[in-house]
N, C-alpha and C. Protein backbone atom coordinates (compact mmCIF):
# COMPACT_ATOMS: atom_id res chain seq x y z
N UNK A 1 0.85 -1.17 0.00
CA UNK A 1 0.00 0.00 0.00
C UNK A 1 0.90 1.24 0.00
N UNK A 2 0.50 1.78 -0.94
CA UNK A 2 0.71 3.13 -0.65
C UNK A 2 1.09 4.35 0.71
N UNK A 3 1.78 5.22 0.89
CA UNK A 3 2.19 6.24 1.77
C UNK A 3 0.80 7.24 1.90
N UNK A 4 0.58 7.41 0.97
CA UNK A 4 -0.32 8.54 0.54
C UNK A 4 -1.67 8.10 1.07
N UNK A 5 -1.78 7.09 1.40
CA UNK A 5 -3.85 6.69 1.28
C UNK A 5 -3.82 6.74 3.21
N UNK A 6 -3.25 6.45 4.01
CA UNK A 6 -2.90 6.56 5.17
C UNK A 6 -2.91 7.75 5.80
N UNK A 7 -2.10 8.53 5.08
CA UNK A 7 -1.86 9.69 5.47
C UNK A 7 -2.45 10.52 5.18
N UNK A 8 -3.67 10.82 3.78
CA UNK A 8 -4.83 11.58 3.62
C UNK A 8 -6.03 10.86 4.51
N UNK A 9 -5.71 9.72 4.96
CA UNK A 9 -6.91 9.11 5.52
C UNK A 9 -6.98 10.05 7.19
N UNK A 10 -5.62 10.22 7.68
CA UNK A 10 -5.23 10.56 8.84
C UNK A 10 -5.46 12.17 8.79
N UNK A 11 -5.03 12.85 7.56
CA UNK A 11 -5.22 14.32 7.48
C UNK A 11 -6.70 14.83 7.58
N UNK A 12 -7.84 13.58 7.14
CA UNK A 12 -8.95 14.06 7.23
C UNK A 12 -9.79 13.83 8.27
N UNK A 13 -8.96 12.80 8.80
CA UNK A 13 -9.55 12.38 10.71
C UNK A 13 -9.38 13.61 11.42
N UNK A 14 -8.21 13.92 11.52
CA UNK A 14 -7.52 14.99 11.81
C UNK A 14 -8.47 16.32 11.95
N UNK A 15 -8.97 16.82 10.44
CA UNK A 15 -9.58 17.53 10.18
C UNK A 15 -11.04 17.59 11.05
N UNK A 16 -11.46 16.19 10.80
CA UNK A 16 -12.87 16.14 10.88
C UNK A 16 -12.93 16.78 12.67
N UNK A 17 -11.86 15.53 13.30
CA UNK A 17 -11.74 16.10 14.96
C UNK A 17 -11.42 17.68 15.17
N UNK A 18 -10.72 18.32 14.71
CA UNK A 18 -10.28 19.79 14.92
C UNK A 18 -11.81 20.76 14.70
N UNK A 19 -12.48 19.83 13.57
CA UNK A 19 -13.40 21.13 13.46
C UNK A 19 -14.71 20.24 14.63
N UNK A 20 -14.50 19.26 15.20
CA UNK A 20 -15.36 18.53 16.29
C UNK A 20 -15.14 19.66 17.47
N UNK A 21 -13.77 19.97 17.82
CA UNK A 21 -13.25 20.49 19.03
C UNK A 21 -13.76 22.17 18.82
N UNK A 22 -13.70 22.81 17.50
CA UNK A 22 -13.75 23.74 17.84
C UNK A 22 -15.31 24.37 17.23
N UNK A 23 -16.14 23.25 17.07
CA UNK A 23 -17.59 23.73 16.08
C UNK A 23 -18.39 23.47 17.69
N UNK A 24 -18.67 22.57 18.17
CA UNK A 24 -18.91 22.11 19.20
C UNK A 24 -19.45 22.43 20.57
N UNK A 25 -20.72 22.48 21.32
CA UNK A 25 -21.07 23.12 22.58
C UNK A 25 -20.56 21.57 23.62
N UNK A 26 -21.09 20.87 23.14
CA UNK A 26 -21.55 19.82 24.20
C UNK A 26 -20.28 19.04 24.85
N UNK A 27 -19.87 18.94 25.86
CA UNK A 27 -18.71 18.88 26.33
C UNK A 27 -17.79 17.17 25.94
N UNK A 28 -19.23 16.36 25.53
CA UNK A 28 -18.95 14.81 25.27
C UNK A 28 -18.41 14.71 23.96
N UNK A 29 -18.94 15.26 22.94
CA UNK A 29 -18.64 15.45 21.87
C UNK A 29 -17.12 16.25 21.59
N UNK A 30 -16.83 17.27 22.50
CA UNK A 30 -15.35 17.57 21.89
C UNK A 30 -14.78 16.67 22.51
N UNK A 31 -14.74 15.92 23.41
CA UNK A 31 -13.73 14.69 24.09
C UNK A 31 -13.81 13.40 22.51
N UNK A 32 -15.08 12.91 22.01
CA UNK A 32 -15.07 12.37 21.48
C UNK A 32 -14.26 12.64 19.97
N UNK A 33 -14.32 14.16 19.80
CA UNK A 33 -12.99 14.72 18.71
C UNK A 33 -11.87 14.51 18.94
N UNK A 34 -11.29 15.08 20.10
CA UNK A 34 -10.11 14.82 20.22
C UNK A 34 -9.71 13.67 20.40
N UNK A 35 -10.60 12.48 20.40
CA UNK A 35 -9.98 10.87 20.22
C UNK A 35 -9.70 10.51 18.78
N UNK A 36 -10.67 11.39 18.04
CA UNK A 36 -10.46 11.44 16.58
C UNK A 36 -9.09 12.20 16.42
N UNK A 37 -9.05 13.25 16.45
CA UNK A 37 -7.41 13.83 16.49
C UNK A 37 -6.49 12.28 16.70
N UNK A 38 -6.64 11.97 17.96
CA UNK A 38 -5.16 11.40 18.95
C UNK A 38 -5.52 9.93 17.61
N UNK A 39 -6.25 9.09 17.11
CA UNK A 39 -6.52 8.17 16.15
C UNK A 39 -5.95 8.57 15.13
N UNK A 40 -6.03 9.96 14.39
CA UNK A 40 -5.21 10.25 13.51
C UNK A 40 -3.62 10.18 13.44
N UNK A 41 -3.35 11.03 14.57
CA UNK A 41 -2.24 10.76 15.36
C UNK A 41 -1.60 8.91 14.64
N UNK A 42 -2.52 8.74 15.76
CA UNK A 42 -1.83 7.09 15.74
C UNK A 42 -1.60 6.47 14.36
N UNK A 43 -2.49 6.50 13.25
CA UNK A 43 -2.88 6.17 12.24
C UNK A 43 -1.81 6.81 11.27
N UNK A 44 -1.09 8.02 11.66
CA UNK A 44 -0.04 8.47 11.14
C UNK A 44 1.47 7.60 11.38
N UNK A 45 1.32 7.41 12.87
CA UNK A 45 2.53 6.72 13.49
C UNK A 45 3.08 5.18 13.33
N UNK A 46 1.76 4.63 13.10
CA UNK A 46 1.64 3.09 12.42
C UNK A 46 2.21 3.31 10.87
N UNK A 47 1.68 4.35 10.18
CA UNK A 47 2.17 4.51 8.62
C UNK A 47 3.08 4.39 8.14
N UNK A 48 3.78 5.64 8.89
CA UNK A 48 5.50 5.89 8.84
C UNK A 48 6.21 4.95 9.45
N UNK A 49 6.08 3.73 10.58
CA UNK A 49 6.55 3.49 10.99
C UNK A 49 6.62 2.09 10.26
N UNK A 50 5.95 1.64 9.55
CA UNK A 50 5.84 0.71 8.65
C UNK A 50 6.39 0.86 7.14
N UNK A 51 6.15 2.51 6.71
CA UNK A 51 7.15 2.75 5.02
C UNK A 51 8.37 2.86 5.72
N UNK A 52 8.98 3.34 6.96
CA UNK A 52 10.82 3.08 7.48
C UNK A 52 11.00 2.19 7.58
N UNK A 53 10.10 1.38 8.10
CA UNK A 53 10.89 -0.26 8.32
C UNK A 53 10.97 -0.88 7.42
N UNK A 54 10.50 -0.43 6.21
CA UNK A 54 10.47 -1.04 4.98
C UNK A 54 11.46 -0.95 3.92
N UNK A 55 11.79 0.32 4.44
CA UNK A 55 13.08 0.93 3.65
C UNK A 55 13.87 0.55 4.38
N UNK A 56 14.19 0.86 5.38
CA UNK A 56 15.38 0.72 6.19
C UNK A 56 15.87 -0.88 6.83
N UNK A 57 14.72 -1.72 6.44
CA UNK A 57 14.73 -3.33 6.82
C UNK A 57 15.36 -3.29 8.69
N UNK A 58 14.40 -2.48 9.02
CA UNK A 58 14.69 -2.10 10.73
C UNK A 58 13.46 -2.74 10.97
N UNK A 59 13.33 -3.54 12.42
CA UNK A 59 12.59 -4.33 13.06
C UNK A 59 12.56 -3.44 14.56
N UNK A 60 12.39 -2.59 14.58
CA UNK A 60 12.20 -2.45 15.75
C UNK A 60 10.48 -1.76 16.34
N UNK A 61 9.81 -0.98 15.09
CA UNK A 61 8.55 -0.72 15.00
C UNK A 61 8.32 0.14 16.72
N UNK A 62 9.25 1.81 16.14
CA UNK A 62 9.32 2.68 17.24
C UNK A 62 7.81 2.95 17.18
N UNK A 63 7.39 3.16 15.85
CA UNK A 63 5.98 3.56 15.81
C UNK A 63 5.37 2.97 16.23
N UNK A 64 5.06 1.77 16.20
CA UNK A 64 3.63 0.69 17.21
C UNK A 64 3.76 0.85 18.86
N UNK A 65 5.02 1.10 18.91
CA UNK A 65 5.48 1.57 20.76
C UNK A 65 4.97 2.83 20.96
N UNK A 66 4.81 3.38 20.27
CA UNK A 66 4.41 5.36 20.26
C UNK A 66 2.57 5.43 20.37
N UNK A 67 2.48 4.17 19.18
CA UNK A 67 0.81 4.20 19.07
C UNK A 67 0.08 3.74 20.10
N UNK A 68 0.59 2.60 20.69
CA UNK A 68 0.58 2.19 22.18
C UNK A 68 0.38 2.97 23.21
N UNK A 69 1.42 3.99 23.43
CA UNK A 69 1.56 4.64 24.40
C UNK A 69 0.37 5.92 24.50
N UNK A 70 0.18 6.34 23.10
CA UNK A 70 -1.03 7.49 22.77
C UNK A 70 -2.12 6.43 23.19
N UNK A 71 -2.30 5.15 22.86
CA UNK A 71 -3.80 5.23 23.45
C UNK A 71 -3.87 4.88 24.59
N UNK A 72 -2.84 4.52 25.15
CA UNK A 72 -3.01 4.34 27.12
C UNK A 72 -2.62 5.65 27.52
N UNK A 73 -2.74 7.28 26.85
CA UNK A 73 -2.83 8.09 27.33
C UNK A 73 -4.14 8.60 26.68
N UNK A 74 -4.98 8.16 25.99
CA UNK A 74 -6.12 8.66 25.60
C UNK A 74 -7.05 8.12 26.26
N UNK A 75 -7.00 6.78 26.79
CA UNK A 75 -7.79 5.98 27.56
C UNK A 75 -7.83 6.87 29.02
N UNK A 76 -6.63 7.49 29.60
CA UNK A 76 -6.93 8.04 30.91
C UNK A 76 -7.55 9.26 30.86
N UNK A 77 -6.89 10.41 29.49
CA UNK A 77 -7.50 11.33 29.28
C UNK A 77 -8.99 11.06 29.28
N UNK A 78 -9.25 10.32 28.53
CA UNK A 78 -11.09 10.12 28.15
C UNK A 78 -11.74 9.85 29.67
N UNK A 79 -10.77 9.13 30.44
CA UNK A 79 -11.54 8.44 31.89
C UNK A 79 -11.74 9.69 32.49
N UNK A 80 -10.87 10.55 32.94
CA UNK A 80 -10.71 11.66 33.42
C UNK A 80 -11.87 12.35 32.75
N UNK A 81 -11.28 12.65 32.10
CA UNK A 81 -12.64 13.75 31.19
C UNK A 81 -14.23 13.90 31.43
N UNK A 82 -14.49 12.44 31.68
CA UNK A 82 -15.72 11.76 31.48
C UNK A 82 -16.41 12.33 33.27
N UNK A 83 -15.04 11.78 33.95
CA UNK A 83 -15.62 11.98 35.40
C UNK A 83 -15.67 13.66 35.45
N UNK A 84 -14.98 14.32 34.61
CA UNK A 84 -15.33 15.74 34.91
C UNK A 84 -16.38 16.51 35.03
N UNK A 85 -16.94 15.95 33.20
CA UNK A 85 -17.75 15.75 32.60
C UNK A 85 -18.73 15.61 33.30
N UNK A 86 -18.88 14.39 34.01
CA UNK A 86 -20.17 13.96 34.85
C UNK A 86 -20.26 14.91 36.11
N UNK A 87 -19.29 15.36 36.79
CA UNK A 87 -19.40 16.09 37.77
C UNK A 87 -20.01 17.68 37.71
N UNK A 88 -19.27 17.68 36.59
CA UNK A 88 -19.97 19.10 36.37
C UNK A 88 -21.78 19.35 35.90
N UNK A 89 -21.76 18.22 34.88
CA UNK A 89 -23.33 17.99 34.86
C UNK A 89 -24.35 17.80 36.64
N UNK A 90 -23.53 16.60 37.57
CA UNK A 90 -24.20 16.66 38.42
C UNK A 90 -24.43 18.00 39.38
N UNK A 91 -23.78 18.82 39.34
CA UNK A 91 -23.54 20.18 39.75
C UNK A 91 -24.03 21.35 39.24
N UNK A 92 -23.88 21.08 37.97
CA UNK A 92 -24.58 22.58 37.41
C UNK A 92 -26.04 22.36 36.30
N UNK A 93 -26.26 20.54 36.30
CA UNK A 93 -27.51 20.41 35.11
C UNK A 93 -27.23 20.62 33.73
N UNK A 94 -26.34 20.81 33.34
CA UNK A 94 -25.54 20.84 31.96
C UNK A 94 -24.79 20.50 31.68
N UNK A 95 -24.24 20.09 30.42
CA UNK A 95 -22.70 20.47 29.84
C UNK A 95 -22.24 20.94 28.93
N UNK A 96 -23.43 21.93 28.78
CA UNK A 96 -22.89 22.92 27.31
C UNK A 96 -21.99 24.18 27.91
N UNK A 97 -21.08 24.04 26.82
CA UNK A 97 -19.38 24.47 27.62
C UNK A 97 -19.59 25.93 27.36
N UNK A 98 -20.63 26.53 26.47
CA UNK A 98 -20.45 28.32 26.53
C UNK A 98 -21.59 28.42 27.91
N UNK A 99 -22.25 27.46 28.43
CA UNK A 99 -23.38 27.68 29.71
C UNK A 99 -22.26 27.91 30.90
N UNK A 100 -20.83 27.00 30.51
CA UNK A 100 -20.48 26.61 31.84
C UNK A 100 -18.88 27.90 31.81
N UNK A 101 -18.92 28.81 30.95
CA UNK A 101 -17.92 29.52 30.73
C UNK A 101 -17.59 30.28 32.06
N UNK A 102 -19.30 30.85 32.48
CA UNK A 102 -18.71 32.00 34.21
C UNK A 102 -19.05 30.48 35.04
N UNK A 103 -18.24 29.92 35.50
CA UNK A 103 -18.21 29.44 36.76
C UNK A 103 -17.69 30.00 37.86
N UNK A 104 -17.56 31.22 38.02
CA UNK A 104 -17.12 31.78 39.01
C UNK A 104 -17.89 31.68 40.25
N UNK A 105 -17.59 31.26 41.47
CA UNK A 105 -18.48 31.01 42.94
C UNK A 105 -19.79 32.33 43.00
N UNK A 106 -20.71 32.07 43.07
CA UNK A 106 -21.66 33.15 43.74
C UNK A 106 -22.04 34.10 42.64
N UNK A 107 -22.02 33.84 41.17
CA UNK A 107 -21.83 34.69 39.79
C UNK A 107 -23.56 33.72 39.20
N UNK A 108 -24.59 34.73 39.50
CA UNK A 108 -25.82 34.38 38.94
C UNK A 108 -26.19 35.22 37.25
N UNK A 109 -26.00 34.28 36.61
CA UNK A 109 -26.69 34.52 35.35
C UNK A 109 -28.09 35.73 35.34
N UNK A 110 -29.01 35.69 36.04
CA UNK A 110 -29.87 36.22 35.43
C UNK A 110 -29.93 36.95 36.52
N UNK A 111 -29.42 37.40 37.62
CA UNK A 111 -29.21 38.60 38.10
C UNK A 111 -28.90 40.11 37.55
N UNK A 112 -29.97 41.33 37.46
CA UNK A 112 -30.15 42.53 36.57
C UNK A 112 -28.61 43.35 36.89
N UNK A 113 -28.22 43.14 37.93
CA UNK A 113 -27.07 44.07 38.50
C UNK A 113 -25.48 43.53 37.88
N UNK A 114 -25.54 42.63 37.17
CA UNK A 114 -24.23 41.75 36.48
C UNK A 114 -24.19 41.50 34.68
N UNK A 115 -22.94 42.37 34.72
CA UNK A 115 -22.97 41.91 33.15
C UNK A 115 -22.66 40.79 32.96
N UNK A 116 -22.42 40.45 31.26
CA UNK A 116 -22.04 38.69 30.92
C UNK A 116 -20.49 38.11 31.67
N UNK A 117 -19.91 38.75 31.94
CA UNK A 117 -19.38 38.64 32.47
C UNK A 117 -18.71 37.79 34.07
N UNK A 118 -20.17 38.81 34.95
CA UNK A 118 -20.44 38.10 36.15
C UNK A 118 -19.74 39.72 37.11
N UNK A 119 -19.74 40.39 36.55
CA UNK A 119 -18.92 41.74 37.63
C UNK A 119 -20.31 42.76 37.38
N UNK A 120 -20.36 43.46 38.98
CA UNK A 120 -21.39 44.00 39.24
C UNK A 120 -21.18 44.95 38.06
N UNK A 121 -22.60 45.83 37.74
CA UNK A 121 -22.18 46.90 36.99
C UNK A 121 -22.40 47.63 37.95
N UNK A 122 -21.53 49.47 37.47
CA UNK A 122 -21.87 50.56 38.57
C UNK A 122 -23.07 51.09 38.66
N UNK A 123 -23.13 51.32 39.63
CA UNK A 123 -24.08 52.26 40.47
C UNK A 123 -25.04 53.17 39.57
N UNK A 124 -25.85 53.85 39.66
CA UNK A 124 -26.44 54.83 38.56
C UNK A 124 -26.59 56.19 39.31
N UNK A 125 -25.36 57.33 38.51
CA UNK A 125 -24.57 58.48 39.11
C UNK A 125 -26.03 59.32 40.11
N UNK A 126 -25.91 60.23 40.80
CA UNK A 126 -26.99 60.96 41.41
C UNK A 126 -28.01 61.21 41.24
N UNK A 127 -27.81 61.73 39.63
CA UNK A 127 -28.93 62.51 38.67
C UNK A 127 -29.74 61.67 37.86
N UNK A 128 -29.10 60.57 36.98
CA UNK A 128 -29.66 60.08 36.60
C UNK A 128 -30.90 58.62 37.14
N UNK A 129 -31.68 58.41 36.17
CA UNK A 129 -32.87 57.80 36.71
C UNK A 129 -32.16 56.26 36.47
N UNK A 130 -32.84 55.32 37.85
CA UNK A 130 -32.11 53.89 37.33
C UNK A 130 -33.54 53.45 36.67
N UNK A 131 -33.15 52.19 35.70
CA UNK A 131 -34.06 51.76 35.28
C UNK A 131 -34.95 50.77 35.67
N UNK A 132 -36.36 50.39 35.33
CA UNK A 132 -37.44 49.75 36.31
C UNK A 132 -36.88 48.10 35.12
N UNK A 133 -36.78 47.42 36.25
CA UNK A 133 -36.88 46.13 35.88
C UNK A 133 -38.16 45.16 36.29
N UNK A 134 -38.80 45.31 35.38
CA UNK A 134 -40.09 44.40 35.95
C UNK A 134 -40.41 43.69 35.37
């Protein structure tokens, strides 16, 4: 096989995960991209590591040790993630990640006195009238 069919196969995993991570609200779904990324990854590392050994008639297959190692670090990342994931849902009822952006302690969303932010706004000067929120 070919160099080339691997490695566009991997450029478009690649792709597909990057625009997963950054199109994305829901917090399960960009974890599930970036496994697509780290698969590309791997899918790259198996490639090359198979056209060198081929050329080079080297047996040592650094790449299958590398691909290895990415997914027993994607496996903890994902474990991790997941429990975050879940914690934060059990805590805040969501996991859409622009909902969960002000987590700041004691910072209420629909409080009239706070911009998007979460910082009081000022005061309204002497003269002028504050406005009726009703």
């Amino acid at each position: 096989m070919h160099l080339a069919y691997p490695a566009v196969l991997a450029a478009l995993l690649f792709c597909t995960g990057l625009y997963g991570v950054l199109a994305r609200r829901n917090a399960i779904l960009v974890l599930m991209s970036v496994e697509l990324m780290l698969n590309a990854v791997n899918l790259n590392l198996v490639a090359f590591d198979a056209w060198l050994s081929r050329a080079a008639e080297d047996t040592l297959h650094s790449g299958h040790a590398l691909a290895l190692f990415t997914i027993a670090v994607a496996a903890a990342e994902i474990g991790i993630g997941l429990a975050i994931v879940l914690a934060v849902y059990r805590n805040r009822g969501t996991s859409d990640i622009d909902r969960l952006r002000d987590t700041a302690e004691g910072h209420d969303p629909d409080d009239p006195d706070s911009d998007a932010t979460g910082r009081a706004l000022p005061a309204p000067a002497a003269g002028e009238k504050a406005e009726a929120t009703a």
